[in-house]
Protein backbone atom coordinates (compact mmCIF):
# COMPACT_ATOMS: atom_id res chain seq x y z
CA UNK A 1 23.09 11.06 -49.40
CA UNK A 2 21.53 8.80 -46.96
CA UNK A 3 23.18 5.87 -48.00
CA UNK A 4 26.79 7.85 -48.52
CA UNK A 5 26.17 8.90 -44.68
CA UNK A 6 25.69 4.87 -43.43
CA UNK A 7 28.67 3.66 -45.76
CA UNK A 8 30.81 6.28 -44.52
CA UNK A 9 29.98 6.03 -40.69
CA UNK A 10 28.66 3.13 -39.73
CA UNK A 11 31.81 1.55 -38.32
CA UNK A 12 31.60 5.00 -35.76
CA UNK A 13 27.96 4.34 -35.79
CA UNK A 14 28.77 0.50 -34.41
CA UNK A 15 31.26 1.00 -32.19
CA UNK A 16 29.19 4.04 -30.46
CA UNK A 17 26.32 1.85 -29.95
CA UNK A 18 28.67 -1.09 -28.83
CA UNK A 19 30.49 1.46 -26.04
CA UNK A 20 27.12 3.43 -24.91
CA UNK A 21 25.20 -0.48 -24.57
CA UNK A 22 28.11 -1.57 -22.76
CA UNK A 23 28.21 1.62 -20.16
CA UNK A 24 24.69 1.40 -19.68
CA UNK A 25 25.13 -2.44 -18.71
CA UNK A 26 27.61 -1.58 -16.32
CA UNK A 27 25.59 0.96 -15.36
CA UNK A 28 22.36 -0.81 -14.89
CA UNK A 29 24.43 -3.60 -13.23
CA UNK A 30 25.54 -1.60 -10.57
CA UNK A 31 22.37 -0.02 -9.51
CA UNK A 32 21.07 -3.45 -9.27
CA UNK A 33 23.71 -4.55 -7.11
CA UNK A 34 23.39 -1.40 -4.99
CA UNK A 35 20.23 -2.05 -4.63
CA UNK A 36 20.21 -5.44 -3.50
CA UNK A 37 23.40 -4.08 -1.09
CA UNK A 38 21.04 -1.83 0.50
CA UNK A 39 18.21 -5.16 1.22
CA UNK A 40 20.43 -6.63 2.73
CA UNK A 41 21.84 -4.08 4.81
CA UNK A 42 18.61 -2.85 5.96
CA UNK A 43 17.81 -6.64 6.72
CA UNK A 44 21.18 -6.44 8.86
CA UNK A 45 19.31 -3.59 10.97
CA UNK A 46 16.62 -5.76 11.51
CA UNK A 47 18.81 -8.52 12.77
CA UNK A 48 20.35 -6.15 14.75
CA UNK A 49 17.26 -5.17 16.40
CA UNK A 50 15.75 -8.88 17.00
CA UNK A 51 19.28 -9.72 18.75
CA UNK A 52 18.86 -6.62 21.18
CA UNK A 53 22.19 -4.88 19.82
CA UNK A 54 22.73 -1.00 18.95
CA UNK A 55 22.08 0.41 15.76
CA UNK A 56 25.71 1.63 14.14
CA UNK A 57 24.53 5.01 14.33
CA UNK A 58 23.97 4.58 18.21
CA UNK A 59 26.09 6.59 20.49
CA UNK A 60 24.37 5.70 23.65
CA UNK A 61 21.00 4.67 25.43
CA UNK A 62 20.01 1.86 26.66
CA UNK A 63 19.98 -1.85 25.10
CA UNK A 64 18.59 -5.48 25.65
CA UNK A 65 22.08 -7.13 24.29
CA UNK A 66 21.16 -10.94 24.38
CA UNK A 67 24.43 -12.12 23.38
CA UNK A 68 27.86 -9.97 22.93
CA UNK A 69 29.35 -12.56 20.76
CA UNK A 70 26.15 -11.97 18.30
CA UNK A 71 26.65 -8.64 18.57
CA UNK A 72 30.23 -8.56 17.46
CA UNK A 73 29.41 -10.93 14.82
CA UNK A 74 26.23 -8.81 13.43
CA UNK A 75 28.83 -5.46 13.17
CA UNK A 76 31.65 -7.30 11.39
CA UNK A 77 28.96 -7.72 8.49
CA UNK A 78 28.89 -3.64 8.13
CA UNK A 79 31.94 -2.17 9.57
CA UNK A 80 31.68 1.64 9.86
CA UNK A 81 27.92 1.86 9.30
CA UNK A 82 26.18 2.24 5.97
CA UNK A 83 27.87 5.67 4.84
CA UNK A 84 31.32 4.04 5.03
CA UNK A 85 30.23 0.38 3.89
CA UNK A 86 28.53 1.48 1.32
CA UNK A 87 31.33 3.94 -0.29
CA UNK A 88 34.57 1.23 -0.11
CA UNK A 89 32.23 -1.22 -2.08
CA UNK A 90 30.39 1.27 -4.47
CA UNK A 91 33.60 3.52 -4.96
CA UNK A 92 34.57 2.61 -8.40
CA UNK A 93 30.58 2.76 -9.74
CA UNK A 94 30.69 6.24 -8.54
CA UNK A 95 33.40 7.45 -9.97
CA UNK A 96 32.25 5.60 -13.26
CA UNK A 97 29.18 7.22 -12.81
CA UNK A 98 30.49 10.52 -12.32
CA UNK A 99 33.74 10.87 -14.07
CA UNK A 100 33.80 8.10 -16.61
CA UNK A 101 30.60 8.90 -18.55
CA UNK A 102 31.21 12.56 -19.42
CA UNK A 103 34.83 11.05 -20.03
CA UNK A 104 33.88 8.54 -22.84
CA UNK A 105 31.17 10.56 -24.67
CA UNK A 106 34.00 13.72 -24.87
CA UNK A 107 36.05 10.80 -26.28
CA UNK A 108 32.96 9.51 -28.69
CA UNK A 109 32.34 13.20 -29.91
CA UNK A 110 35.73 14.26 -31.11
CA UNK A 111 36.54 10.69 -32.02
CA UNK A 112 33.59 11.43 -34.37
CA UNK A 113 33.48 15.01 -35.02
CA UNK A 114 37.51 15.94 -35.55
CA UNK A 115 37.76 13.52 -39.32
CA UNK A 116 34.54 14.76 -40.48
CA UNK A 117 36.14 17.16 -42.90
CA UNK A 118 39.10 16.17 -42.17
CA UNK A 119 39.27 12.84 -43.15
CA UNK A 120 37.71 13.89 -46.69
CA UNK A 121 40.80 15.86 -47.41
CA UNK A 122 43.49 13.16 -46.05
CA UNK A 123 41.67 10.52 -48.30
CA UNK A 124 41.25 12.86 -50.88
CA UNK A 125 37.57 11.82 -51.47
CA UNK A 126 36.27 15.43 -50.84
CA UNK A 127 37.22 15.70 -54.65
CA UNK A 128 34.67 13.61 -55.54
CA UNK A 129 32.16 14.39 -52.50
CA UNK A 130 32.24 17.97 -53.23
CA UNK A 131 32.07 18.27 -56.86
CA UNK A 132 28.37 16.26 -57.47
CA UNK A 133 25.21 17.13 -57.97
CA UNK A 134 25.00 17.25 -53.90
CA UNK A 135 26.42 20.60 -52.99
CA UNK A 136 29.08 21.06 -49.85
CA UNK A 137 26.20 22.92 -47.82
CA UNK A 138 23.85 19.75 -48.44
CA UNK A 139 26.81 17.74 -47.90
CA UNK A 140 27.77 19.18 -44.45
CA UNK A 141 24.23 19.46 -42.97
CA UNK A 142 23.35 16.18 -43.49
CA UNK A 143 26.19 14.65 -41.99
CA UNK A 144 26.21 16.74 -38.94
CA UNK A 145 22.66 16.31 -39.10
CA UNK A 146 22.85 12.45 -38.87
CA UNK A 147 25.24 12.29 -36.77
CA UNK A 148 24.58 14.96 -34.35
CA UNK A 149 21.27 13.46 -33.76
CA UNK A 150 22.74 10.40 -33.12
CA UNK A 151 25.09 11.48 -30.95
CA UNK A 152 22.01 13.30 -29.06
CA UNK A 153 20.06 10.08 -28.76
CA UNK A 154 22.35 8.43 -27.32
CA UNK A 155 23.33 10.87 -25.12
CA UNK A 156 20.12 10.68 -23.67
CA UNK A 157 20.01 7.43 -23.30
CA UNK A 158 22.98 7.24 -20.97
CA UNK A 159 21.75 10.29 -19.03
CA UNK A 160 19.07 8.69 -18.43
CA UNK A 161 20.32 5.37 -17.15
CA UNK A 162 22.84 7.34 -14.99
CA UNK A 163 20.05 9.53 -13.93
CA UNK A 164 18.65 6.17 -12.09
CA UNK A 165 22.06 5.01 -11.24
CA UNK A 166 22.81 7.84 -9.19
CA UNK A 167 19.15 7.54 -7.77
CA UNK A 168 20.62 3.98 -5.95
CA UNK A 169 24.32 5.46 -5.10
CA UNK A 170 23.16 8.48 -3.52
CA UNK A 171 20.11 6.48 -1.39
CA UNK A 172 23.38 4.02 -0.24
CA UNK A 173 26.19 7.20 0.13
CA UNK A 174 23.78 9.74 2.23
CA UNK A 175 26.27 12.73 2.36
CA UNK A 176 26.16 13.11 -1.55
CA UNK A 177 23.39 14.71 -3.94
CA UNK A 178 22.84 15.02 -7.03
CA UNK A 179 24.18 17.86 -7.88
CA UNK A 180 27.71 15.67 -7.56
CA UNK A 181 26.60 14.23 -11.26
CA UNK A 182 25.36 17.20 -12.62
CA UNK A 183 27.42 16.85 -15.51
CA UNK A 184 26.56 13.45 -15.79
CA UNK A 185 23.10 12.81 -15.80
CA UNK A 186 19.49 13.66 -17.62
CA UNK A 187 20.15 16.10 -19.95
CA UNK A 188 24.16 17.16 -19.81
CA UNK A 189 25.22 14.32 -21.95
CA UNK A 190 22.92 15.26 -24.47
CA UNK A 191 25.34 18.49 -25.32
CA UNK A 192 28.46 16.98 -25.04
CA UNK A 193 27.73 21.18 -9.60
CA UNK A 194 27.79 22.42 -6.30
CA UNK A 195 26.22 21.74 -3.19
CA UNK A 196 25.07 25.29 -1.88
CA UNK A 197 22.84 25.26 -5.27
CA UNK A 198 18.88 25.23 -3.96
CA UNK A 199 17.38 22.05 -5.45
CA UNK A 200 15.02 24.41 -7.69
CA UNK A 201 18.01 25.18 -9.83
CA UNK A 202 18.96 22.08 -10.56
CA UNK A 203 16.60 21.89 -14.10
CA UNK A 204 17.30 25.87 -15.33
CA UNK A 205 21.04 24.99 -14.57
CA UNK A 206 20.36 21.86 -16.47
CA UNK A 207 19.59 23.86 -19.23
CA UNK A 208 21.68 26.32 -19.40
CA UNK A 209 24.32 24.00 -19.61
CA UNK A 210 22.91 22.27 -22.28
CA UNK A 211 22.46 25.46 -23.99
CA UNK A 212 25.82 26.67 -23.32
CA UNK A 213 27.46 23.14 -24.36
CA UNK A 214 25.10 23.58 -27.93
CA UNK A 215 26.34 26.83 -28.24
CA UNK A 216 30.00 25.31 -28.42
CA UNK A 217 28.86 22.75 -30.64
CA UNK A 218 27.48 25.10 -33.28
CA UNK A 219 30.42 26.93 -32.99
CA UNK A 220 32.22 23.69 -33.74
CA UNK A 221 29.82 22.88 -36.85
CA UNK A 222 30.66 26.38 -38.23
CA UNK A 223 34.46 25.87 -37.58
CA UNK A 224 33.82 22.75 -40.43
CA UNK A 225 32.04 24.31 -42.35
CA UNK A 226 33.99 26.91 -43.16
CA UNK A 227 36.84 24.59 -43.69
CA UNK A 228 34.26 23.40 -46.68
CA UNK A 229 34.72 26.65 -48.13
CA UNK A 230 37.65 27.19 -48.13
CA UNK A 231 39.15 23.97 -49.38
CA UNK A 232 39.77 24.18 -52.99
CA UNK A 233 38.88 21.00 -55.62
């Protein structure tokens, strides 16, 4: 049955591994980036400092401006302070990080899920499947089985590496949280957000979406199974 699973699947099997190894190198590749954005903009601060000029943030006081022309040139580096610098260059990893994740793995999961009974019947190899020594209940939980656990794993992974992602994007964007991803990261993807949320919610609401996103998914599993039973051969 093992074997039957791989043969079967491991096209999906490639090409998930492929797309979730290529997400998590963009994703990786941004939060290095960000974070090497954010050195240098905190080195800018310091520059700013050593040259006597005003913080962005400043709104008044008093300062020891050495040289206007340095001044101007320091601020051109950072227009808008680090809110607004950081945002127009790290728009497109948030949204990525946000958006796009939950986006491809719904994609991976029905991509995967939606033929698993149905492609039997279409190819008309359900004949043979179902009519060996294996029998359809055997036949159906260890494919959903292998594959759901896959699909879990994986899951994870990316959660995870968005997880630390959003770590560098929210340290660079200061009005945002984490409860912006919430879908997105640790444990969400593994199924498959509000600010005025107390930050000791975030892991029971963590879980009961996961739960409530397994719950789906079982209903799913039963939806194919049943179509087991009632397909004649």
């Amino acid at each position: 049955m093992t074997c039957l699973i791989w043969r079967q699947h491991r096209g999906q099997a490639l090409w998930t591994a492929i797309t979730v190894a290529g997400l998590c190198a963009v994703m990786i590749s941004f939060g290095l980036s960000a974070e090497h954005w954010l050195a240098g903009y905190h080195a800018w601060l310091r520059q700013l400092a050593a040259a006597g000029c005003p913080p962005p943030t400043a709104h008044s006081g008093v300062f020891h401006v050495r040289s206007a022309t340095t001044c101007t040139a320091l601020k051109d580096r950072f227009p808008g302070g680090l809110q607004a610098a950081f945002a127009s260059r790290y728009n497109s990893a948030i949204l990525l990080s946000q958006d796009g994740l939950p986006a491809a793995f719904a994609i991976i999961g029905a991509m995967i899920g939606a033929p698993l009974v149905a492609r039997e019947v279409e190819q008309r190899t359900h004949l043979a499947a179902w009519t060996q020594s294996v029998s359809r209940r055997r036949w159906y939980v260890a494919k959903i089985a292998a594959l759901g656990t896959g699909l879990a794993v994986v899951g994870l992974i990316a959660g995870t590496a968005n997880a630390w992602l959003q770590h560098q994007l929210t340290v660079g964007d200061t009005a945002s949280s984490r409860w912006s991803w919430f879908v997105s990261i640790n444990l969400a993807l593994a199924g498959i957000p509000v600010s005025y949320h107390p930050p000791g919610q975030y892991w029971p609401l963590q879980l009961t979406l996961l739960a409530i996103l397994l719950a789906v998914a079982a209903a799913a599993v039963a939806s194919g199974w049943l179509a087991t039973l009632t397909r004649a051969v």
